[in-house]
PDB file of N, CA and C in Angstrom:
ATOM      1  N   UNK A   1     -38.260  39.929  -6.746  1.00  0.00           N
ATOM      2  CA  UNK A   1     -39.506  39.532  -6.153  1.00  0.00           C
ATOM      3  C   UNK A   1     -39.497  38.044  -5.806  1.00  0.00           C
ATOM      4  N   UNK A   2     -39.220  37.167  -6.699  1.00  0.00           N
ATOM      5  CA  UNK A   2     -38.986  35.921  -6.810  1.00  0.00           C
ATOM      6  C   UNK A   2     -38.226  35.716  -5.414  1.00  0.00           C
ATOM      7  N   UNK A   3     -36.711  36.189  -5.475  1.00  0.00           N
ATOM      8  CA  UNK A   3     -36.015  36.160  -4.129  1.00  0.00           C
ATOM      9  C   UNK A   3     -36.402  36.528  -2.805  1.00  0.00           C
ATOM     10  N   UNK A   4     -37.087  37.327  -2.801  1.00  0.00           N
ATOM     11  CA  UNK A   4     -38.212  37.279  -0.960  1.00  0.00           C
ATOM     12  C   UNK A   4     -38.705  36.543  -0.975  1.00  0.00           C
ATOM     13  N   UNK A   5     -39.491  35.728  -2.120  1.00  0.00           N
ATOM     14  CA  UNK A   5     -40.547  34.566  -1.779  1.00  0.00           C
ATOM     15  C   UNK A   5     -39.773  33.596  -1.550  1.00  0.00           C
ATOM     16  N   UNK A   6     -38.248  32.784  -1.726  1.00  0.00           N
ATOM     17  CA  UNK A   6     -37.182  31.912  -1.823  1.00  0.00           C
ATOM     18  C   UNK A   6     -37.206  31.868  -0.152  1.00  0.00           C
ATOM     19  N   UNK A   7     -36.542  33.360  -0.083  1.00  0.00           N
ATOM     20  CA  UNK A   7     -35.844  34.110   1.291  1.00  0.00           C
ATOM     21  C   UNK A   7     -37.352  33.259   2.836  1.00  0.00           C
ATOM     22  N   UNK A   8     -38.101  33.895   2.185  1.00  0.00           N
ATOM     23  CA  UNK A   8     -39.707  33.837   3.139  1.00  0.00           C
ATOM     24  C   UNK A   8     -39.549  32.351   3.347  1.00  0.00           C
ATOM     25  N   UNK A   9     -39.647  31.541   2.507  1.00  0.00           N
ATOM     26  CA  UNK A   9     -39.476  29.751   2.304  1.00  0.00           C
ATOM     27  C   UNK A   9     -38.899  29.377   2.901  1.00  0.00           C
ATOM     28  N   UNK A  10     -37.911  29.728   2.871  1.00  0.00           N
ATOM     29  CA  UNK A  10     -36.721  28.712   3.347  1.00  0.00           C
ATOM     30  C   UNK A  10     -36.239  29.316   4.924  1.00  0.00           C
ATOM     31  N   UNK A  11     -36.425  30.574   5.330  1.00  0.00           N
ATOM     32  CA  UNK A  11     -36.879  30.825   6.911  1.00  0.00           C
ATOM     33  C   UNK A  11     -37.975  30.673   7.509  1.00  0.00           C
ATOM     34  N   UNK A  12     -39.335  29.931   6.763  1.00  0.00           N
ATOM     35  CA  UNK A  12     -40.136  29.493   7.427  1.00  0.00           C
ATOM     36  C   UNK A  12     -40.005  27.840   7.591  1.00  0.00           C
ATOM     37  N   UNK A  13     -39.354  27.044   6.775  1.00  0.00           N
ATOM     38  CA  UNK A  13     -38.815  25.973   6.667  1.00  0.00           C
ATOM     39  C   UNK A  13     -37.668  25.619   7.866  1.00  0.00           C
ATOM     40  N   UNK A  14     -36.814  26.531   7.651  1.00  0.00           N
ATOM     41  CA  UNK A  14     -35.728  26.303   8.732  1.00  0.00           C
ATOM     42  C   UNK A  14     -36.339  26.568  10.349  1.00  0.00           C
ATOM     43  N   UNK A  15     -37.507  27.701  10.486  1.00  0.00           N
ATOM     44  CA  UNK A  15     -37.828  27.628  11.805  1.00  0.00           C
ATOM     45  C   UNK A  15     -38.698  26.490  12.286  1.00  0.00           C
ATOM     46  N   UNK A  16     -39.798  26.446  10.759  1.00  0.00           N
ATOM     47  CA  UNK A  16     -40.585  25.148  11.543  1.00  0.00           C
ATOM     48  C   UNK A  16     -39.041  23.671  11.892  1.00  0.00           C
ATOM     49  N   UNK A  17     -38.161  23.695  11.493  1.00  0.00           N
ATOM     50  CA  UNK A  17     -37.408  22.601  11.831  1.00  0.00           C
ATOM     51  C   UNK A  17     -37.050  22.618  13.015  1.00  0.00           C
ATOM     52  N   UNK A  18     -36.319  23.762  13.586  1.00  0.00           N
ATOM     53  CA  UNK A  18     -35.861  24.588  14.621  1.00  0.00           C
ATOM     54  C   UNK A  18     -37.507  23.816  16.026  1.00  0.00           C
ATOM     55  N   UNK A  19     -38.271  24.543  15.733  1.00  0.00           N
ATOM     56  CA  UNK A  19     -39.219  24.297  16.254  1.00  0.00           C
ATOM     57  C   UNK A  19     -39.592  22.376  16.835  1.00  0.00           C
ATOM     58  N   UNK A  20     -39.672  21.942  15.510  1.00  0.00           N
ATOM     59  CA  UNK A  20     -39.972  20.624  16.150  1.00  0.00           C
ATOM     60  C   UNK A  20     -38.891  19.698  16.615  1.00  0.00           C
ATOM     61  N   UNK A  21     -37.650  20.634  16.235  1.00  0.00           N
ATOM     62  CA  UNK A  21     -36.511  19.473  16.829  1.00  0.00           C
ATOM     63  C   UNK A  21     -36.616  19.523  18.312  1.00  0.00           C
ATOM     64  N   UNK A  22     -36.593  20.840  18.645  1.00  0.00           N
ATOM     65  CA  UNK A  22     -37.071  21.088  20.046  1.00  0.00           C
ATOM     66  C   UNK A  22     -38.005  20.330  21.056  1.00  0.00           C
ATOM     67  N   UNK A  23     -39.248  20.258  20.184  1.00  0.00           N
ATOM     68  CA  UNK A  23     -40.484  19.783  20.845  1.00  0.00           C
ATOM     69  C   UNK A  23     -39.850  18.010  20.818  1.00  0.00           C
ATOM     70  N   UNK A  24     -39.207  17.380  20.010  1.00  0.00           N
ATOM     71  CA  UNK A  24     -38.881  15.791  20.053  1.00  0.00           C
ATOM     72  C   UNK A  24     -38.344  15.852  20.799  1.00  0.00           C
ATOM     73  N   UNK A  25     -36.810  16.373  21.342  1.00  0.00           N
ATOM     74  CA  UNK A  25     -35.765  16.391  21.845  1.00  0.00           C
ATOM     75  C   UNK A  25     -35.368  15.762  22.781  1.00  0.00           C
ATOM     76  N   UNK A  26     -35.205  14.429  23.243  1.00  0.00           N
ATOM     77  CA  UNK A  26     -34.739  13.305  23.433  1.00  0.00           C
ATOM     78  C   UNK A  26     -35.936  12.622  23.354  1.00  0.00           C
ATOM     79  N   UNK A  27     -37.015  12.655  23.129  1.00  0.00           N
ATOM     80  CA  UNK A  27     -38.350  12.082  23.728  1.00  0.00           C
ATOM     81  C   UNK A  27     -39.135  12.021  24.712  1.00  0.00           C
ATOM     82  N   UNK A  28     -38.395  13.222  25.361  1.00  0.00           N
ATOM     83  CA  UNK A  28     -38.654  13.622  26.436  1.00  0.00           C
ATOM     84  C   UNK A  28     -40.274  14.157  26.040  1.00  0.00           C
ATOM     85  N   UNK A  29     -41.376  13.955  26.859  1.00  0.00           N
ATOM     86  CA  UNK A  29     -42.348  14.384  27.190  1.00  0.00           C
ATOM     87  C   UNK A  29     -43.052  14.461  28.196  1.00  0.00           C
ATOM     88  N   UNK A  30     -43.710  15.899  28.551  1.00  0.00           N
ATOM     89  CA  UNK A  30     -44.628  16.154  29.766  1.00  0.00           C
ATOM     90  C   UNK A  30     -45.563  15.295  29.950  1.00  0.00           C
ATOM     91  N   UNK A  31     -46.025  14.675  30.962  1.00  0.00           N
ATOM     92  CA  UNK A  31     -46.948  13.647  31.236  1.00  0.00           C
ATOM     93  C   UNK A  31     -48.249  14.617  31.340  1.00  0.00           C
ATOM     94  N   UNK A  32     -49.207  13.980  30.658  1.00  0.00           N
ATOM     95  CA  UNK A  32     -50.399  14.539  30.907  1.00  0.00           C
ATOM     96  C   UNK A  32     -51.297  15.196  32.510  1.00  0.00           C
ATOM     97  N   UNK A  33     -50.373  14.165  33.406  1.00  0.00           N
ATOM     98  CA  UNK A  33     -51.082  14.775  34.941  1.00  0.00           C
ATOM     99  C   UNK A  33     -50.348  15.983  35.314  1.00  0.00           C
ATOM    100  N   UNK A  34     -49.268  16.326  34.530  1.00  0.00           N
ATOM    101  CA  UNK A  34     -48.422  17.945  34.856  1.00  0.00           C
ATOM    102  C   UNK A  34     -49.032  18.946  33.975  1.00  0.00           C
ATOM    103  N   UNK A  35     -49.813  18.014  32.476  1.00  0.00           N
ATOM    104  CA  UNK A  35     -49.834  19.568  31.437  1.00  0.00           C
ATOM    105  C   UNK A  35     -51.237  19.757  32.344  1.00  0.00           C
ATOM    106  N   UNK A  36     -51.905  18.966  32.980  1.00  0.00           N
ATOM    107  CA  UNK A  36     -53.249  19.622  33.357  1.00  0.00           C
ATOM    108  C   UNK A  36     -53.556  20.182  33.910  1.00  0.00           C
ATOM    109  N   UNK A  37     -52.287  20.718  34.331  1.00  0.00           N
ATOM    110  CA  UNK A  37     -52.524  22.544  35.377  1.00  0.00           C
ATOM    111  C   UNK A  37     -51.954  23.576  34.041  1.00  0.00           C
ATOM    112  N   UNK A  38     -52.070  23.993  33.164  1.00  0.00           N
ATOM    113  CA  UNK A  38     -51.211  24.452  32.167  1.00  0.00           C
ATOM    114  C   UNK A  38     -51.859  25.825  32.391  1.00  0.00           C
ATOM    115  N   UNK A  39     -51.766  26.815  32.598  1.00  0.00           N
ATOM    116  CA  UNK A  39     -52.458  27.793  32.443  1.00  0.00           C
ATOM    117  C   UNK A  39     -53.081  28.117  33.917  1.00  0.00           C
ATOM    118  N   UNK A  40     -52.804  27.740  35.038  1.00  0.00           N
ATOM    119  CA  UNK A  40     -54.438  27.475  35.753  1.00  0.00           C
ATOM    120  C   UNK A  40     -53.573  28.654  36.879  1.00  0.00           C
ATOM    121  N   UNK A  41     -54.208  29.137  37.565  1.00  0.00           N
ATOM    122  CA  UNK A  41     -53.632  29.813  38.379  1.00  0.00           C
ATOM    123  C   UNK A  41     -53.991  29.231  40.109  1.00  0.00           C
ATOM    124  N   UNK A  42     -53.105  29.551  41.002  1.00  0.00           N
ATOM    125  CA  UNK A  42     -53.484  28.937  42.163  1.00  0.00           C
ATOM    126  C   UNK A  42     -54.100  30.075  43.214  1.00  0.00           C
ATOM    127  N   UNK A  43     -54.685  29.375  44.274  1.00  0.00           N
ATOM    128  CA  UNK A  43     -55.065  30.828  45.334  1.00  0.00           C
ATOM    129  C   UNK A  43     -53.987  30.937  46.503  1.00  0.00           C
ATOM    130  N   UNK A  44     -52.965  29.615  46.311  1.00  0.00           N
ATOM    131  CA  UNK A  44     -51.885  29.915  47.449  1.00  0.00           C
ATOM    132  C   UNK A  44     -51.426  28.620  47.714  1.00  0.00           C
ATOM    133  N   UNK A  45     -50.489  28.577  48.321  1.00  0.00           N
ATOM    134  CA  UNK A  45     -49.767  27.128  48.108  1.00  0.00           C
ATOM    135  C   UNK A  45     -50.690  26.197  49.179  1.00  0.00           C
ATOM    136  N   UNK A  46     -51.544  26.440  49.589  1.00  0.00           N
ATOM    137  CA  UNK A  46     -52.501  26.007  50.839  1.00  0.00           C
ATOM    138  C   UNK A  46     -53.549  25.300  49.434  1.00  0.00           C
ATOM    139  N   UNK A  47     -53.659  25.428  48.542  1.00  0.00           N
ATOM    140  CA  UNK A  47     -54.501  25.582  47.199  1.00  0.00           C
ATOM    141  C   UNK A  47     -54.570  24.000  47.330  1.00  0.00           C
ATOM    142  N   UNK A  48     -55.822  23.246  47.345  1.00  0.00           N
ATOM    143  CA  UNK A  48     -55.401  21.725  46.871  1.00  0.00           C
ATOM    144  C   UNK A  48     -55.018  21.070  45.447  1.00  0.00           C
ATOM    145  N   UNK A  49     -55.668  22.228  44.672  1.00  0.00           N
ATOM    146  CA  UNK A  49     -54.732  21.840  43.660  1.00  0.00           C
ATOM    147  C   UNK A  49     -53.662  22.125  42.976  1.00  0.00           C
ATOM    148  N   UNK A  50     -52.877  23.186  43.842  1.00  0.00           N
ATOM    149  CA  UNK A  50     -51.152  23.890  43.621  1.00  0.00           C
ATOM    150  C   UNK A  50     -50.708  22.283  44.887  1.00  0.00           C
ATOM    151  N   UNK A  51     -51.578  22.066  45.253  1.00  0.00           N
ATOM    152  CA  UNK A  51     -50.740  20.806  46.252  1.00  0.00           C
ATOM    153  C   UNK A  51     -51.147  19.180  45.212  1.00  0.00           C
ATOM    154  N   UNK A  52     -51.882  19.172  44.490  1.00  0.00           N
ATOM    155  CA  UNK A  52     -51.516  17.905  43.292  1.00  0.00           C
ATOM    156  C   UNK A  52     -50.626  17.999  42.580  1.00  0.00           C
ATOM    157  N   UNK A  53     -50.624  19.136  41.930  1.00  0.00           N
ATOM    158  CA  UNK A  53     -50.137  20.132  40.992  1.00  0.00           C
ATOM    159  C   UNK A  53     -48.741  19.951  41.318  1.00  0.00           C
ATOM    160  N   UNK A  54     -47.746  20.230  42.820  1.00  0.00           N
ATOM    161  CA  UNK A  54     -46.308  20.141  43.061  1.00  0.00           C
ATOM    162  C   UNK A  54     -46.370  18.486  43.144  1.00  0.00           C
ATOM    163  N   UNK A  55     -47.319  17.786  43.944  1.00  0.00           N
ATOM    164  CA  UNK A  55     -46.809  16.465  43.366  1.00  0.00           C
ATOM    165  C   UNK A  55     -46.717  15.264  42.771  1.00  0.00           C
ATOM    166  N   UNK A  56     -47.399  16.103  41.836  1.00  0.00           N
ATOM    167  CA  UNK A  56     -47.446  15.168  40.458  1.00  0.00           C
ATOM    168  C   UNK A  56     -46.171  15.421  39.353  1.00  0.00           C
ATOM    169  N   UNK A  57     -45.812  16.946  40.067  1.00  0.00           N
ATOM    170  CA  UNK A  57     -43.912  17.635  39.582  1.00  0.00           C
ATOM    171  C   UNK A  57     -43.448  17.045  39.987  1.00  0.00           C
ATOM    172  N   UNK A  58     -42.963  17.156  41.071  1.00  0.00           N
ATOM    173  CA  UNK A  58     -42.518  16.203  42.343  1.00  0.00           C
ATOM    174  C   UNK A  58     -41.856  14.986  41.597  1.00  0.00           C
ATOM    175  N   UNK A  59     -42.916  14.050  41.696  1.00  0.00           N
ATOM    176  CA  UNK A  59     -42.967  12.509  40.809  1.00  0.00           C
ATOM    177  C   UNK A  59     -42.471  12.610  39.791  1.00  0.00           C
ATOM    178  N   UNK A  60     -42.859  13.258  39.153  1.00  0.00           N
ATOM    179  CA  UNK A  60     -42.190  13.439  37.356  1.00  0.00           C
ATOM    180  C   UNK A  60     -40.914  14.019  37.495  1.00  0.00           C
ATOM    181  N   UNK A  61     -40.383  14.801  38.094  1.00  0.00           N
ATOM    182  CA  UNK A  61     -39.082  15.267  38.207  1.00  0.00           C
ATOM    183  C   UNK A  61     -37.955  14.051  39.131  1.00  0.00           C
ATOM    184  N   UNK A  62     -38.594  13.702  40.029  1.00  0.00           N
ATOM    185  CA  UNK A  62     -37.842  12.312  40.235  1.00  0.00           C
ATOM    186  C   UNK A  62     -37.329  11.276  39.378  1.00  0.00           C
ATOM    187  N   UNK A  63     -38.683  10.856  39.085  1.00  0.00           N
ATOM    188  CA  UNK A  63     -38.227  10.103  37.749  1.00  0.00           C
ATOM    189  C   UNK A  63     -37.201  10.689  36.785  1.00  0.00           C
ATOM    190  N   UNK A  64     -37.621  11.527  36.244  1.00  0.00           N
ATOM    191  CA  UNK A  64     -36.448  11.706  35.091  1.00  0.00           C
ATOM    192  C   UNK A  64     -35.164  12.405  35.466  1.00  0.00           C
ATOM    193  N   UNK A  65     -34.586  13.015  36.813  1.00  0.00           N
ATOM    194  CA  UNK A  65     -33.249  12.509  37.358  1.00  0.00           C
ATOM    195  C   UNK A  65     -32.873  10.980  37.615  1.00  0.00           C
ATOM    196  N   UNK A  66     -33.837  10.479  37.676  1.00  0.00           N
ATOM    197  CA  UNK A  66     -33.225   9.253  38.215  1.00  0.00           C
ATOM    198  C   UNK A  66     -33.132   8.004  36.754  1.00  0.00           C
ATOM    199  N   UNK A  67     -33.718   8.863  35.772  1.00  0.00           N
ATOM    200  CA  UNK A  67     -33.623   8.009  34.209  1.00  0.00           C
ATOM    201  C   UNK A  67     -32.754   8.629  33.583  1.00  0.00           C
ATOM    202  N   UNK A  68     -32.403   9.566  33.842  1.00  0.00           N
ATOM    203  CA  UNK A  68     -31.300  10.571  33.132  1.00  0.00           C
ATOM    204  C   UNK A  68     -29.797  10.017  33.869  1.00  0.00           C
ATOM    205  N   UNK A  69     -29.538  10.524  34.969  1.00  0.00           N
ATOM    206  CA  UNK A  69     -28.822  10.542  35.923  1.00  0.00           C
ATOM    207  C   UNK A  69     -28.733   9.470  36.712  1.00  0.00           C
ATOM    208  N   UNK A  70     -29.151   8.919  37.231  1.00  0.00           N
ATOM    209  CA  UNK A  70     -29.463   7.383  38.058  1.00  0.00           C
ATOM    210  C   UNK A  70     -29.105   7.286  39.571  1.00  0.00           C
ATOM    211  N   UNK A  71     -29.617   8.379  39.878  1.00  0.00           N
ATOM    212  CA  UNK A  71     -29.907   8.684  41.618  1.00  0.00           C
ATOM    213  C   UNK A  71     -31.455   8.725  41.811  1.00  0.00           C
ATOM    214  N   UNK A  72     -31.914   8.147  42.556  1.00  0.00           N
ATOM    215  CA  UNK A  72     -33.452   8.189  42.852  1.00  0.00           C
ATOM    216  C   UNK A  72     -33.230   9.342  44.596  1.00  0.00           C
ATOM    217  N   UNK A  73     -34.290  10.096  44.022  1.00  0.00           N
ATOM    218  CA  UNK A  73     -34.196  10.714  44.833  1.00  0.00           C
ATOM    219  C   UNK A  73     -35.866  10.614  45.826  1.00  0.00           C
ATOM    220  N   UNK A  74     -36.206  10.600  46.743  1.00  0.00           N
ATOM    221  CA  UNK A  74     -37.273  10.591  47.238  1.00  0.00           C
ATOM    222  C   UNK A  74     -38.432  12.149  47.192  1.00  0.00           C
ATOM    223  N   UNK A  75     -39.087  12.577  46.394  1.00  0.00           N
ATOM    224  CA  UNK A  75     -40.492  13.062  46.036  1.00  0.00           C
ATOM    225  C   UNK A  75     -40.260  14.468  47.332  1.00  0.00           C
ATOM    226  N   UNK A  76     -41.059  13.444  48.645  1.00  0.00           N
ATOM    227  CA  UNK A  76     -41.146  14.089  50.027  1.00  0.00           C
ATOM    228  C   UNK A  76     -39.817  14.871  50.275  1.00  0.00           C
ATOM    229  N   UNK A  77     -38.822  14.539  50.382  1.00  0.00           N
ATOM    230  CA  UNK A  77     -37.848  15.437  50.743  1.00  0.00           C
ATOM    231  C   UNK A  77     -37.351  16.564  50.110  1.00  0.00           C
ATOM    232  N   UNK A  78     -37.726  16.841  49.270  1.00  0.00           N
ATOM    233  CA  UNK A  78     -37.310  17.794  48.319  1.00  0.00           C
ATOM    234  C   UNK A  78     -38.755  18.720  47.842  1.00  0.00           C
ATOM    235  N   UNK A  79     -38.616  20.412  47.289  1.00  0.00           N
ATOM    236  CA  UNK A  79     -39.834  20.971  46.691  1.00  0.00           C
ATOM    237  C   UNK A  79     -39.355  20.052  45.554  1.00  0.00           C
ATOM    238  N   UNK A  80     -40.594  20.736  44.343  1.00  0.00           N
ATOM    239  CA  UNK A  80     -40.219  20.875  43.162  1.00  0.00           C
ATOM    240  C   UNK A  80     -39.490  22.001  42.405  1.00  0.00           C
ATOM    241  N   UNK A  81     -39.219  22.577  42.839  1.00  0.00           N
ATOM    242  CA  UNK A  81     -38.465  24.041  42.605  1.00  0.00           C
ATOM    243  C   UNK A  81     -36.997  23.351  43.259  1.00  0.00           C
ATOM    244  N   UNK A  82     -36.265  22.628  44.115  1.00  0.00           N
ATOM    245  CA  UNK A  82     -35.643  22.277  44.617  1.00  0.00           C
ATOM    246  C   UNK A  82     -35.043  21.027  43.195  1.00  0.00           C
ATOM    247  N   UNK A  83     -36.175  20.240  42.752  1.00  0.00           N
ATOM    248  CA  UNK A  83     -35.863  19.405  41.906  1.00  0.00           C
ATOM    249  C   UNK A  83     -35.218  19.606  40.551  1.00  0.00           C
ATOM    250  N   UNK A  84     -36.186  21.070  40.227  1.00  0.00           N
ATOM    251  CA  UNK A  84     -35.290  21.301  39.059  1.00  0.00           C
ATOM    252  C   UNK A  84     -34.140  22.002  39.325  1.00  0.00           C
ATOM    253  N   UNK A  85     -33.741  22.714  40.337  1.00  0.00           N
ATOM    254  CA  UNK A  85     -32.767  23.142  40.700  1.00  0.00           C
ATOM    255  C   UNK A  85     -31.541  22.525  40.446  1.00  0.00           C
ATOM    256  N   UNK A  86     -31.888  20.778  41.278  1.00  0.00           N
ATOM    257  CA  UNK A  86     -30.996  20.029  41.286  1.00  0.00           C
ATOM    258  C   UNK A  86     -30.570  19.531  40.067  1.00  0.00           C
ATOM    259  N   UNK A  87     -31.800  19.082  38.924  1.00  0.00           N
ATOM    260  CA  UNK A  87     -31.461  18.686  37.293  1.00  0.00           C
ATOM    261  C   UNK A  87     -30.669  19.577  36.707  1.00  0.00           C
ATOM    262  N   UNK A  88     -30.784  20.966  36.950  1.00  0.00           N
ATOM    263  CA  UNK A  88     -30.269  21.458  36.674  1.00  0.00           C
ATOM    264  C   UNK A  88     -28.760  21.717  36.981  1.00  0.00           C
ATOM    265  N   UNK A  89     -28.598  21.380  38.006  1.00  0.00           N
ATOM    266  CA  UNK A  89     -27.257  21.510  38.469  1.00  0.00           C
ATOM    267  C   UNK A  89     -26.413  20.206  38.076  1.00  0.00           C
ATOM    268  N   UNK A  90     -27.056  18.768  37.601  1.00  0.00           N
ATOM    269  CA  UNK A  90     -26.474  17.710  37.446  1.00  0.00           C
ATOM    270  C   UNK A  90     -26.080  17.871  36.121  1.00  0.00           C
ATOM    271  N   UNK A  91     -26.659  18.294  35.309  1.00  0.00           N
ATOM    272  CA  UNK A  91     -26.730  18.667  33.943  1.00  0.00           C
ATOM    273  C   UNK A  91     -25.246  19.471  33.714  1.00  0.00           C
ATOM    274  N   UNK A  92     -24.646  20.168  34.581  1.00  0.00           N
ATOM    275  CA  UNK A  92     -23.693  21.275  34.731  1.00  0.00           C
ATOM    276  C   UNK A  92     -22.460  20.807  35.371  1.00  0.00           C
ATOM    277  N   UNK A  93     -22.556  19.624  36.012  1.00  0.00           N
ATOM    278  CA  UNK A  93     -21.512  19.049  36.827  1.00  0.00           C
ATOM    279  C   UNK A  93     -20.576  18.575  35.882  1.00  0.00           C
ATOM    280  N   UNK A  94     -19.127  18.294  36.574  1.00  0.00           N
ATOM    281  CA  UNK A  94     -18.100  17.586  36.111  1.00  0.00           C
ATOM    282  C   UNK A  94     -18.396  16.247  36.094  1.00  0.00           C
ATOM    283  N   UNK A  95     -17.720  15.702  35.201  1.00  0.00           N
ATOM    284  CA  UNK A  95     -17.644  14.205  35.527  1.00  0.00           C
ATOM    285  C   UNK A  95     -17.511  13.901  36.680  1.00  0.00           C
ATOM    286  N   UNK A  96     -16.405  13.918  37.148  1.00  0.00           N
ATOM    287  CA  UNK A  96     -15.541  13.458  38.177  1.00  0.00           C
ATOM    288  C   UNK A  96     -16.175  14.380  39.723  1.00  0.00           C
ATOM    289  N   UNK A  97     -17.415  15.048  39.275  1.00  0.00           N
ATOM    290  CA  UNK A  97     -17.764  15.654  40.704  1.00  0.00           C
ATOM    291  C   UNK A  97     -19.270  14.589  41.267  1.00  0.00           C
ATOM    292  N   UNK A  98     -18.818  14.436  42.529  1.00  0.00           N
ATOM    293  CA  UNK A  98     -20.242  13.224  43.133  1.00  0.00           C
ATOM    294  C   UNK A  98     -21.547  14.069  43.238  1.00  0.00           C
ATOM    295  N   UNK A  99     -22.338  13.514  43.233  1.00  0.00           N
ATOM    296  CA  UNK A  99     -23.607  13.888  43.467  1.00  0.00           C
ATOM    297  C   UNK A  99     -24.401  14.620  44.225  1.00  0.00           C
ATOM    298  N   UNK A 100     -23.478  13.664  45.685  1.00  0.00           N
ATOM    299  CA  UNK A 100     -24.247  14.183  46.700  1.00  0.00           C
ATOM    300  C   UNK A 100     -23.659  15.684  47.049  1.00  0.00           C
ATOM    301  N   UNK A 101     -22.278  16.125  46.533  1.00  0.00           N
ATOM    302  CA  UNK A 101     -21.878  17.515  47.035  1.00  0.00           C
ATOM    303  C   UNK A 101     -22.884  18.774  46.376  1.00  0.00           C
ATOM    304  N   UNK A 102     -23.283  17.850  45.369  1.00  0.00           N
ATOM    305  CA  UNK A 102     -24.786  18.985  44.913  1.00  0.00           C
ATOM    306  C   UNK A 102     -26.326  19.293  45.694  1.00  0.00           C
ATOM    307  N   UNK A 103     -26.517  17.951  46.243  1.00  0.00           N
ATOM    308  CA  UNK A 103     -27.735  17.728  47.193  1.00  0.00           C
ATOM    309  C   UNK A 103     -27.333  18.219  48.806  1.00  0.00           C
ATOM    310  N   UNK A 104     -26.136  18.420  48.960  1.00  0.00           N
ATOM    311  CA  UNK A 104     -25.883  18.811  50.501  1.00  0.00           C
ATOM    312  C   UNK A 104     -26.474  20.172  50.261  1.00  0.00           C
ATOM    313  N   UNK A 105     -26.337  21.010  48.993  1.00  0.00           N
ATOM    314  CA  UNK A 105     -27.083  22.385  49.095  1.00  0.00           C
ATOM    315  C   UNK A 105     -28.508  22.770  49.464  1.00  0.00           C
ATOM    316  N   UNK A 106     -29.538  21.391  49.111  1.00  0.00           N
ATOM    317  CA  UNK A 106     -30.665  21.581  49.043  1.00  0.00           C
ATOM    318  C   UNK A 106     -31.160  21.121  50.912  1.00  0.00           C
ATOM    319  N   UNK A 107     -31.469  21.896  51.741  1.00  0.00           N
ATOM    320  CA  UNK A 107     -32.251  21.472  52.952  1.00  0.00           C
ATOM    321  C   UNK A 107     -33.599  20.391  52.535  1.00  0.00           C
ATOM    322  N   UNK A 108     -33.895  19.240  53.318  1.00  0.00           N
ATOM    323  CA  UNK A 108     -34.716  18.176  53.117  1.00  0.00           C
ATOM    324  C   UNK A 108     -36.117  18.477  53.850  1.00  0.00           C
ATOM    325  N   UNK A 109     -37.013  18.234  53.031  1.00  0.00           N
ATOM    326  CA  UNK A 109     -38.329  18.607  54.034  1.00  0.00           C
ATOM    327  C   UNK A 109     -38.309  17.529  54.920  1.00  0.00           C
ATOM    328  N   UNK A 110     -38.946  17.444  55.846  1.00  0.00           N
ATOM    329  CA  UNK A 110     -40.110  16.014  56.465  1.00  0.00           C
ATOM    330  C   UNK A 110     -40.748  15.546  56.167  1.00  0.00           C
TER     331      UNK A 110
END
């Protein structure tokens, strides 16, 4: 009996750790003008606020390729779906592979 209650402890211990190492994890944090669509649903990308909403992503996803990685990339030319695309893909690269052969994939808005 004793030993389930040990067992119970020490996997609720190890997940809450699990858990907040996650949430620190570089110090990375969501800026408050992104969590404030958290939940919200849009009526269509015509929506004015699915259009704050991408660029206030937009901005925040710039930035932190360009604090991570150290390419500034410009907001306007790119979605945000495009942005994480790209973090994502920098994240995955070789050393020795350039940058831009990752961004030739992404078409540039106007």
């Amino acid at each position: 009996m004793k030993l389930k209650w040990i067992f119970t402890l020490l996997f609720s211990s190890l997940l809450l750790g699990v858990i907040a190492s996650s949430t620190l994890a570089k110090g990375i944090a969501t800026p408050p003008q992104v969590l404030a669509y958290d939940g919200k649903t849009f009526a269509g990308f015509q929506d004015p606020e699915y259009l704050s909403y991408d660029q206030a992503l937009r901005d925040y996803l710039v930035k932190r390729i360009n604090q991570e990685f150290g390419v500034a990339l410009d907001p306007k030319k790119y979605s945000a779906f495009d942005l994480l695309e790209i973090e994502a893909l920098f994240k995955c690269k070789k050393s020795n592979e350039p940058f831009d052969m990752f961004l030739k994939m992404f078409p540039k808005r106007r």
